[in-house]
N, C-alpha and C. Protein backbone atom coordinates (compact mmCIF):
# COMPACT_ATOMS: atom_id res chain seq x y z
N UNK A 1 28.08 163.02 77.07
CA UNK A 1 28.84 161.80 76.93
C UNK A 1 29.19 161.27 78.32
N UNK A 2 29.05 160.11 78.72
CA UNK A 2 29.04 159.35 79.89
C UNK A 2 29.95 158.13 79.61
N UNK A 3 30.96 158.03 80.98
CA UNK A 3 31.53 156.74 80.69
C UNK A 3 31.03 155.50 81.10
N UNK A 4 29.48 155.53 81.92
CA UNK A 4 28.96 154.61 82.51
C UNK A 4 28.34 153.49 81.36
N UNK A 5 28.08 153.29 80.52
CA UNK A 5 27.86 152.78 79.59
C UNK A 5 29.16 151.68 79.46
N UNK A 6 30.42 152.17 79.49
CA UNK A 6 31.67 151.17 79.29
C UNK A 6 32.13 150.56 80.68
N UNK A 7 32.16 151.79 81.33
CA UNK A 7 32.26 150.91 82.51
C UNK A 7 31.09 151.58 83.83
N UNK A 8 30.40 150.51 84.06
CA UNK A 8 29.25 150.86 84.87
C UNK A 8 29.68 151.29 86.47
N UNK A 9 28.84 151.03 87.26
CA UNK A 9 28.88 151.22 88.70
C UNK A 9 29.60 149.67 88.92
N UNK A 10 30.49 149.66 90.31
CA UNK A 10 30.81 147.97 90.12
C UNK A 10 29.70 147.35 91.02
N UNK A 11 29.54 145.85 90.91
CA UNK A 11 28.72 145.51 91.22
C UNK A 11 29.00 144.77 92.41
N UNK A 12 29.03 144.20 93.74
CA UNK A 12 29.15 143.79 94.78
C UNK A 12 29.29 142.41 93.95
N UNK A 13 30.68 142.63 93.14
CA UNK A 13 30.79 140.69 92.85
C UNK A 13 33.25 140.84 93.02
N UNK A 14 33.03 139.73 93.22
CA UNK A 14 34.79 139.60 92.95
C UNK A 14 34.70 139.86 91.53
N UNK A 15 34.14 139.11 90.27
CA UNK A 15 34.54 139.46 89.00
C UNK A 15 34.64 140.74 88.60
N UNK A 16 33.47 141.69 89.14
CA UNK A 16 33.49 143.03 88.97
C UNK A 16 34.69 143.96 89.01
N UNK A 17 34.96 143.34 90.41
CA UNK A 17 36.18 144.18 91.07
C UNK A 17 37.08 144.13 90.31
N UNK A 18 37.67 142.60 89.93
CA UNK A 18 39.01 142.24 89.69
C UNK A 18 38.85 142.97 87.87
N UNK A 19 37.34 142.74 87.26
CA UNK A 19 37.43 143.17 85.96
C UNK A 19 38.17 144.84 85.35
N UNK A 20 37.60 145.23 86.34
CA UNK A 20 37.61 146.88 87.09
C UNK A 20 39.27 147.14 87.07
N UNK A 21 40.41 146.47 87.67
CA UNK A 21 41.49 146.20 88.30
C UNK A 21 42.38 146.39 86.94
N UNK A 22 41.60 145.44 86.17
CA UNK A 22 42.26 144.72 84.91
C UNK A 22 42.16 146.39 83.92
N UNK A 23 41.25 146.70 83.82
CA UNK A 23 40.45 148.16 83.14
C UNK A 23 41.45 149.41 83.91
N UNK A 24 41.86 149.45 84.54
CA UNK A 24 42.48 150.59 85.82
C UNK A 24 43.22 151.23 84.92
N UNK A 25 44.19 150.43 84.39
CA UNK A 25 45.01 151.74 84.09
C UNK A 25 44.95 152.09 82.70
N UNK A 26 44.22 151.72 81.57
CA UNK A 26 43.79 152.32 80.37
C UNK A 26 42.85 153.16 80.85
N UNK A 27 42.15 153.11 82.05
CA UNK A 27 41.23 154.40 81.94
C UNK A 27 41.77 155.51 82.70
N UNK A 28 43.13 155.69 82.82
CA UNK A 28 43.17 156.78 84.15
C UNK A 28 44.45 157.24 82.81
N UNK A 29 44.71 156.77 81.94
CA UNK A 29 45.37 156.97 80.83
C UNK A 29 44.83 158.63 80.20
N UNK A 30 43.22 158.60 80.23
CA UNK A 30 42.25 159.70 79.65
C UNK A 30 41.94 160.56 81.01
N UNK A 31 42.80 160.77 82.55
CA UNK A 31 42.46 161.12 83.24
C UNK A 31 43.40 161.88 83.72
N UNK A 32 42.35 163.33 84.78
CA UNK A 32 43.44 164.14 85.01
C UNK A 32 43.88 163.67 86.74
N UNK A 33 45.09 163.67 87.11
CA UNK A 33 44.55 163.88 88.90
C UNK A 33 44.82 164.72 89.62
N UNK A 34 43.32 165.34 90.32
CA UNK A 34 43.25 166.25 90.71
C UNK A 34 43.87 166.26 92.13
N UNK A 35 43.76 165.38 92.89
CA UNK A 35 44.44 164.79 94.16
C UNK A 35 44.60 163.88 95.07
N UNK A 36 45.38 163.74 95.76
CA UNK A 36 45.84 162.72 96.55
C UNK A 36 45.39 162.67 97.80
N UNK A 37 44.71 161.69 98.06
CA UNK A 37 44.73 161.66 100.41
C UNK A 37 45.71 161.72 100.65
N UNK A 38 45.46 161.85 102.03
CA UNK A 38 46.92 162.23 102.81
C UNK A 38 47.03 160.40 103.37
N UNK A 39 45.90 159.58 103.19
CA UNK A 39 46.45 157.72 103.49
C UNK A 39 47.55 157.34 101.87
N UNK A 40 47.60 158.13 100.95
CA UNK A 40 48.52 157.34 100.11
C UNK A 40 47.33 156.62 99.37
N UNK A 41 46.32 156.31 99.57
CA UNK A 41 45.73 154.92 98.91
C UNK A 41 45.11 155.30 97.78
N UNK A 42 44.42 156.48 98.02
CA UNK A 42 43.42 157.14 97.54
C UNK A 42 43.56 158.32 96.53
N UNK A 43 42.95 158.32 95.26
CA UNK A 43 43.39 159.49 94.31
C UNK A 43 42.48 159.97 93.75
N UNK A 44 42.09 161.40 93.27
CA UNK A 44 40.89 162.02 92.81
C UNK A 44 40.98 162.05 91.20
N UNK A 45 40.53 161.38 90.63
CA UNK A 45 40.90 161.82 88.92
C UNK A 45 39.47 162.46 87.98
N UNK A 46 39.85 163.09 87.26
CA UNK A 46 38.53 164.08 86.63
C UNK A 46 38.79 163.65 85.04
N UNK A 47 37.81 163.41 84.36
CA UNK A 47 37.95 163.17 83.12
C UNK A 47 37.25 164.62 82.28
N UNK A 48 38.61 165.11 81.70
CA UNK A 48 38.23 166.66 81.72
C UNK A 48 37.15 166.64 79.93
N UNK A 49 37.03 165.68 79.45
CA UNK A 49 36.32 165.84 78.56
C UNK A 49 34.74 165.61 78.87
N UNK A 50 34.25 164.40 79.91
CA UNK A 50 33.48 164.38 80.35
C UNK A 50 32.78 164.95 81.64
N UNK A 51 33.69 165.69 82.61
CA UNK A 51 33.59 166.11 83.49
C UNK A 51 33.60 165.67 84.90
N UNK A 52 33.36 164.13 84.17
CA UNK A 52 33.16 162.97 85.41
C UNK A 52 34.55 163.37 86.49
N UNK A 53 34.03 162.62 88.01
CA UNK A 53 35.08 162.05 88.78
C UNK A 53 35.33 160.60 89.04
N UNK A 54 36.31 160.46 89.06
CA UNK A 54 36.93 158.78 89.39
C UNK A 54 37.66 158.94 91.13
N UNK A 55 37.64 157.64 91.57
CA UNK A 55 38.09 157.39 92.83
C UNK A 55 39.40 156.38 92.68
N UNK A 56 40.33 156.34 92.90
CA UNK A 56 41.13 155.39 93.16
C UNK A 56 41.73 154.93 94.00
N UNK A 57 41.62 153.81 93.97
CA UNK A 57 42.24 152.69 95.36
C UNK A 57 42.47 151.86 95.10
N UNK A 58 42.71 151.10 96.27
CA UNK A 58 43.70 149.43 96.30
C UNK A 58 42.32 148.54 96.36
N UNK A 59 42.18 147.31 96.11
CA UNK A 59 41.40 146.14 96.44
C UNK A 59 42.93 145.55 97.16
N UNK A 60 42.09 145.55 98.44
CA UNK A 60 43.65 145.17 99.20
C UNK A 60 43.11 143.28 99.30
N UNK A 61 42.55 142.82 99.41
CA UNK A 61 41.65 141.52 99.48
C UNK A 61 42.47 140.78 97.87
N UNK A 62 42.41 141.99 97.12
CA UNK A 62 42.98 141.00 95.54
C UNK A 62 44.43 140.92 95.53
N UNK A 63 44.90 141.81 96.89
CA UNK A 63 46.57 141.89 96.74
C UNK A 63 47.23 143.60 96.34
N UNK A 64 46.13 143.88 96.77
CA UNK A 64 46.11 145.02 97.10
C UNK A 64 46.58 146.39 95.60
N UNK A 65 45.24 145.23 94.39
CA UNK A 65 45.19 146.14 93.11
C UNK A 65 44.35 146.93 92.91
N UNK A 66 44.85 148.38 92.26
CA UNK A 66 44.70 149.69 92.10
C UNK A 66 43.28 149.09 91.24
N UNK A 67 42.29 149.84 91.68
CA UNK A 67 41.06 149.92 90.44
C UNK A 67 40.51 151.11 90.64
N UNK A 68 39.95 151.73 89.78
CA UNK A 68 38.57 152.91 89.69
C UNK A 68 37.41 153.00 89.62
N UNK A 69 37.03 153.67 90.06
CA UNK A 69 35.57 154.03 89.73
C UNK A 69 34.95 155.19 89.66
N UNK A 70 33.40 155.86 88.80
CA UNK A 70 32.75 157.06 89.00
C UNK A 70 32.38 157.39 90.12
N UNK A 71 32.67 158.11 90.75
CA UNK A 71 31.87 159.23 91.71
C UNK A 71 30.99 159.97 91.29
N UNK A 72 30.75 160.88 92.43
CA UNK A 72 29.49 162.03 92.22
C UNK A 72 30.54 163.24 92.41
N UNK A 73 30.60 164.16 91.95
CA UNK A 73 31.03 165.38 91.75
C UNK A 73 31.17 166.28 92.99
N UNK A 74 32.24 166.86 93.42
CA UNK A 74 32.73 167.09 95.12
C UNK A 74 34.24 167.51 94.43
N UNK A 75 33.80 169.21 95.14
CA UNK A 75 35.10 169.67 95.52
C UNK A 75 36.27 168.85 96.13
N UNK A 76 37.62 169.28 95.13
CA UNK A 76 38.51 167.91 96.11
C UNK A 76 38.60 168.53 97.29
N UNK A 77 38.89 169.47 98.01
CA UNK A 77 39.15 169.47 99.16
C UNK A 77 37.71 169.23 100.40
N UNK A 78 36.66 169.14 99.38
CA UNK A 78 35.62 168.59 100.41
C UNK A 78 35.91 166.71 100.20
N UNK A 79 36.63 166.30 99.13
CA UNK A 79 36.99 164.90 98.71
C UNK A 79 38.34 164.55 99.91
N UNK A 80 38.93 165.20 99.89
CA UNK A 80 40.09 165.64 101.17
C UNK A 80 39.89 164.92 102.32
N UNK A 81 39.09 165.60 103.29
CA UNK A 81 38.41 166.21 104.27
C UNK A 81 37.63 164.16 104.27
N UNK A 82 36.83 163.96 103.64
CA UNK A 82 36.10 162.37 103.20
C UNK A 82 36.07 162.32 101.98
N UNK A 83 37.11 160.90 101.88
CA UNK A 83 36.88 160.62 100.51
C UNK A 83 35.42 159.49 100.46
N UNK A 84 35.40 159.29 99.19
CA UNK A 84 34.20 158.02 98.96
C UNK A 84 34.11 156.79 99.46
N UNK A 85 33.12 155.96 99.88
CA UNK A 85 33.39 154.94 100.23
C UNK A 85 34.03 153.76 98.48
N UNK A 86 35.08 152.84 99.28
CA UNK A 86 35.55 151.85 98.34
C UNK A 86 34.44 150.67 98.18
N UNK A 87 34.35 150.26 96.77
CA UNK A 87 33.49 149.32 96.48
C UNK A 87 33.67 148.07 97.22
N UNK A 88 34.87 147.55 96.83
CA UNK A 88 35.79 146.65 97.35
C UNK A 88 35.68 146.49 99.13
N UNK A 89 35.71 147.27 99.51
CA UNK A 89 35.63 147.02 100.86
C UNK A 89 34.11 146.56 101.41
N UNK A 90 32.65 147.44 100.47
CA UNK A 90 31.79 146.99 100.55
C UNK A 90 31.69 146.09 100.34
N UNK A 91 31.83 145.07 99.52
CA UNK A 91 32.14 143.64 98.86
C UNK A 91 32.61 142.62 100.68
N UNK A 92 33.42 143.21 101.00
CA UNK A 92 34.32 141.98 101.59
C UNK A 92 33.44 142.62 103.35
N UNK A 93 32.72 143.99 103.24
CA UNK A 93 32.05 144.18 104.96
C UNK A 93 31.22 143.37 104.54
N UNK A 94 30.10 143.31 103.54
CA UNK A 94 29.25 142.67 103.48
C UNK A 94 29.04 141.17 103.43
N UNK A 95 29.72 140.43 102.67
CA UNK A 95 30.17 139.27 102.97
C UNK A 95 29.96 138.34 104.09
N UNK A 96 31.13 139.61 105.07
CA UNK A 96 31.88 139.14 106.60
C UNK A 96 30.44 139.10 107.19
N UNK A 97 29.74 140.48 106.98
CA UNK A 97 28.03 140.23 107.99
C UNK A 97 27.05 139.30 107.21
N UNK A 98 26.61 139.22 106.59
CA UNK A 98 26.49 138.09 106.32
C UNK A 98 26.70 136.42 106.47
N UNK A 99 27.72 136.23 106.58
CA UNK A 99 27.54 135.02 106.92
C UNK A 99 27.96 134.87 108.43
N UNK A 100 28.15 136.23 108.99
CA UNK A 100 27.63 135.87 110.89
C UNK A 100 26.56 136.12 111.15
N UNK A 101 25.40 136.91 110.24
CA UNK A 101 23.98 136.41 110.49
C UNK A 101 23.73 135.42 110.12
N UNK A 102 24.81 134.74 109.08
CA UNK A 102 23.40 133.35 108.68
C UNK A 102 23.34 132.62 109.90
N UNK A 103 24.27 132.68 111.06
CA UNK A 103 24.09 131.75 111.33
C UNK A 103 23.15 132.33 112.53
N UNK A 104 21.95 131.04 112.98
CA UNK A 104 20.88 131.95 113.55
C UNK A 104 20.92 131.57 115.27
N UNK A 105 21.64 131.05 115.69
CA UNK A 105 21.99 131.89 117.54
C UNK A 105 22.85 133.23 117.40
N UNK A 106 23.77 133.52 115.84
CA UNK A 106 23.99 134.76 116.07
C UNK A 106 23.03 135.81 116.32
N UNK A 107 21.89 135.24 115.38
CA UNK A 107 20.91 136.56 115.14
C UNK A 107 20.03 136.19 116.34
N UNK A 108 20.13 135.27 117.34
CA UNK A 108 19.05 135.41 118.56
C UNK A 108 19.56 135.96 119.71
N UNK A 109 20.81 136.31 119.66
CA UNK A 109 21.55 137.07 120.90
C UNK A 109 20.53 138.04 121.07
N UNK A 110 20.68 138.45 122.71
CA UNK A 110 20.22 139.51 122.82
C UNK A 110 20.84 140.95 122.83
N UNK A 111 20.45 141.96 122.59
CA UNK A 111 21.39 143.21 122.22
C UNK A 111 22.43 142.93 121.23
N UNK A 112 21.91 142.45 119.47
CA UNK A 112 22.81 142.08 118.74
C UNK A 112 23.79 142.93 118.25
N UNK A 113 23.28 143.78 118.08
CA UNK A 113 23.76 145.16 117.66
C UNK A 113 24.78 145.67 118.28
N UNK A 114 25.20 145.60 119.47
CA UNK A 114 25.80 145.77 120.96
C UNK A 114 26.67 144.68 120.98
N UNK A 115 26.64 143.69 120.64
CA UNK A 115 27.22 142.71 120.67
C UNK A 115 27.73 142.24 119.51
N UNK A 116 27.38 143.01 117.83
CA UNK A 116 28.38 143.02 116.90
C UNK A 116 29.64 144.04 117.34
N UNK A 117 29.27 145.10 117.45
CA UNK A 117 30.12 146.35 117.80
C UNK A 117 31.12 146.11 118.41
N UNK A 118 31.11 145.19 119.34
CA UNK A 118 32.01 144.85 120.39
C UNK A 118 32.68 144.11 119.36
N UNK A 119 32.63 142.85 118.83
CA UNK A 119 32.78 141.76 117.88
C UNK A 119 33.42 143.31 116.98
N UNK A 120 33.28 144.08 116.81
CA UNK A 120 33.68 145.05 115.95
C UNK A 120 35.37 145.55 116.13
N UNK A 121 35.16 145.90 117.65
CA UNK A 121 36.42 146.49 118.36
C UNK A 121 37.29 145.40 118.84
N UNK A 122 36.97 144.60 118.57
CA UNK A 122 38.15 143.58 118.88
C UNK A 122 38.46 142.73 116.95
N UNK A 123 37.99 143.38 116.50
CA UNK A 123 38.09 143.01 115.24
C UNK A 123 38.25 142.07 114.89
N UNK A 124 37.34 141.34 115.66
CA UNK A 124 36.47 139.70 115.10
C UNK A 124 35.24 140.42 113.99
N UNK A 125 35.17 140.87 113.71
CA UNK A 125 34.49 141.66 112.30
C UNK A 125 34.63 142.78 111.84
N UNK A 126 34.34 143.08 110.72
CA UNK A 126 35.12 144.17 109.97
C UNK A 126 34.36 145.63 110.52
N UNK A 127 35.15 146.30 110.77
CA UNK A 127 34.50 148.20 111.01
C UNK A 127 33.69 148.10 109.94
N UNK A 128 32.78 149.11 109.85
CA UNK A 128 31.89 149.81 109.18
C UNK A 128 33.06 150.57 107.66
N UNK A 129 32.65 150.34 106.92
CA UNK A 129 33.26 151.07 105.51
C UNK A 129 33.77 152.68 105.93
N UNK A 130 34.48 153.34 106.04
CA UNK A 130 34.75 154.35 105.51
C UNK A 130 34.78 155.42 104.50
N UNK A 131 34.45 156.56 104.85
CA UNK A 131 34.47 157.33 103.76
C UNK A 131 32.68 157.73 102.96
N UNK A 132 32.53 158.31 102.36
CA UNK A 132 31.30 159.38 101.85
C UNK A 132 30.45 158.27 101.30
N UNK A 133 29.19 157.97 101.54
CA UNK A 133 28.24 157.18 100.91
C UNK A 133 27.88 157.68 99.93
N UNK A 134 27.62 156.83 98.47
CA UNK A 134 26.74 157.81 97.36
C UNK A 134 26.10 156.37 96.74
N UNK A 135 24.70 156.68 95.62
CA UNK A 135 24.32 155.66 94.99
C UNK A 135 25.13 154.94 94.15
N UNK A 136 25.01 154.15 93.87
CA UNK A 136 24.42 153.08 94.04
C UNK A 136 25.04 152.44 95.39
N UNK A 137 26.03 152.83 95.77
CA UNK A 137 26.41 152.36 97.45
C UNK A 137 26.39 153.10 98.54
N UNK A 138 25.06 152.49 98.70
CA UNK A 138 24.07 153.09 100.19
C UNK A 138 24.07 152.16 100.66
N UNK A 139 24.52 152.98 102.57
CA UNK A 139 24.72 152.75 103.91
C UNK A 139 23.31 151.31 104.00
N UNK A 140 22.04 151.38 103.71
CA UNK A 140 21.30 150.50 103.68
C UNK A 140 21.19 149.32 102.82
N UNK A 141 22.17 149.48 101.80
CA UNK A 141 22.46 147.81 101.02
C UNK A 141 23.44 147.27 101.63
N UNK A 142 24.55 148.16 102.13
CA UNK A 142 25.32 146.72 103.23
C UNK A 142 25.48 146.89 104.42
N UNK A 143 25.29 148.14 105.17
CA UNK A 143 25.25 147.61 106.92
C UNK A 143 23.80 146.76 107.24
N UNK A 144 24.09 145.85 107.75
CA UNK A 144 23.09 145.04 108.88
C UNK A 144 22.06 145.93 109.51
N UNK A 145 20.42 145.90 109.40
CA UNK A 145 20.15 146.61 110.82
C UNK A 145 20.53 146.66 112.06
N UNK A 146 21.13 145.25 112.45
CA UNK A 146 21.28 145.69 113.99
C UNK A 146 22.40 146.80 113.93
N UNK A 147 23.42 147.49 112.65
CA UNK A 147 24.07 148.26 113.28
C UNK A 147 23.75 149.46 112.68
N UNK A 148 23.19 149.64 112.27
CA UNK A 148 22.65 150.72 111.42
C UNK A 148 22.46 152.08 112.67
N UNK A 149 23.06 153.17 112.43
CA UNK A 149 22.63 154.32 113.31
C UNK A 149 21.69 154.99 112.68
């Protein structure tokens, strides 16, 4: 028995997210939690009938509402140590790069890559996502090549 069927992977959309948001707390209703980060934001929940794991966090972009989602299965204290990356945040890095490549003297700089990064640390664009990559959100559907390590 799988809960992906009711509620899927989210999809790199605002409706997703916010639908997700709306869904949050009837599904953590059927959930155990196994633990907490030490940022406060973040919570490990196990659905002990299915075995699944859930992630929880803020969509801080919607006002900073609690939503969930499936994970991949990870000791919490290896969940501890890195939690998962947030959908939500993928949503709003990707976005941000995006529309500073569309525009195209961004993408003819030379050393772009070098010259997002910087654009990075002065946080004229968003850091790189945080936290454990898993499918369906892979490091190669939203970092940019030029920053890709």
């Amino acid at each position: 028995m799988s809960s992906l069927p009711q509620f899927p992977h989210l999809e790199f959309s605002r409706d997703s997210i916010s639908k997700r948001a709306k869904e949050t707390s009837s599904i953590i209703k059927g959930l155990r939690l196994l633990t907490e980060h030490s940022d406060k934001e973040h919570r490990l929940y196990k659905n002990d009938q299915t075995g699944e794991l859930w992630q929880y966090s803020n969509a801080w972009n919607w006002g900073a509402k609690p939503y969930c989602f499936i994970v991949p299965k990870i000791d919490p204290d290896d969940w501890l140590r890195e939690r998962y990356v947030d959908p939500d945040e993928l949503l709003i890095y990707g976005a941000s790069m995006r529309d500073y490549l569309a525009v195209p003297s961004n993408r003819a700089l030379p050393n772009l890559g070098e010259h997002m990064r910087m654009l990075q640390q002065i946080k004229t664009l968003p850091k790189d996502p945080e936290g454990r990559w898993f499918g369906p959100y892979l490091r190669e559907n939203v970092i940019p090549p030029p920053l890709r390590a």
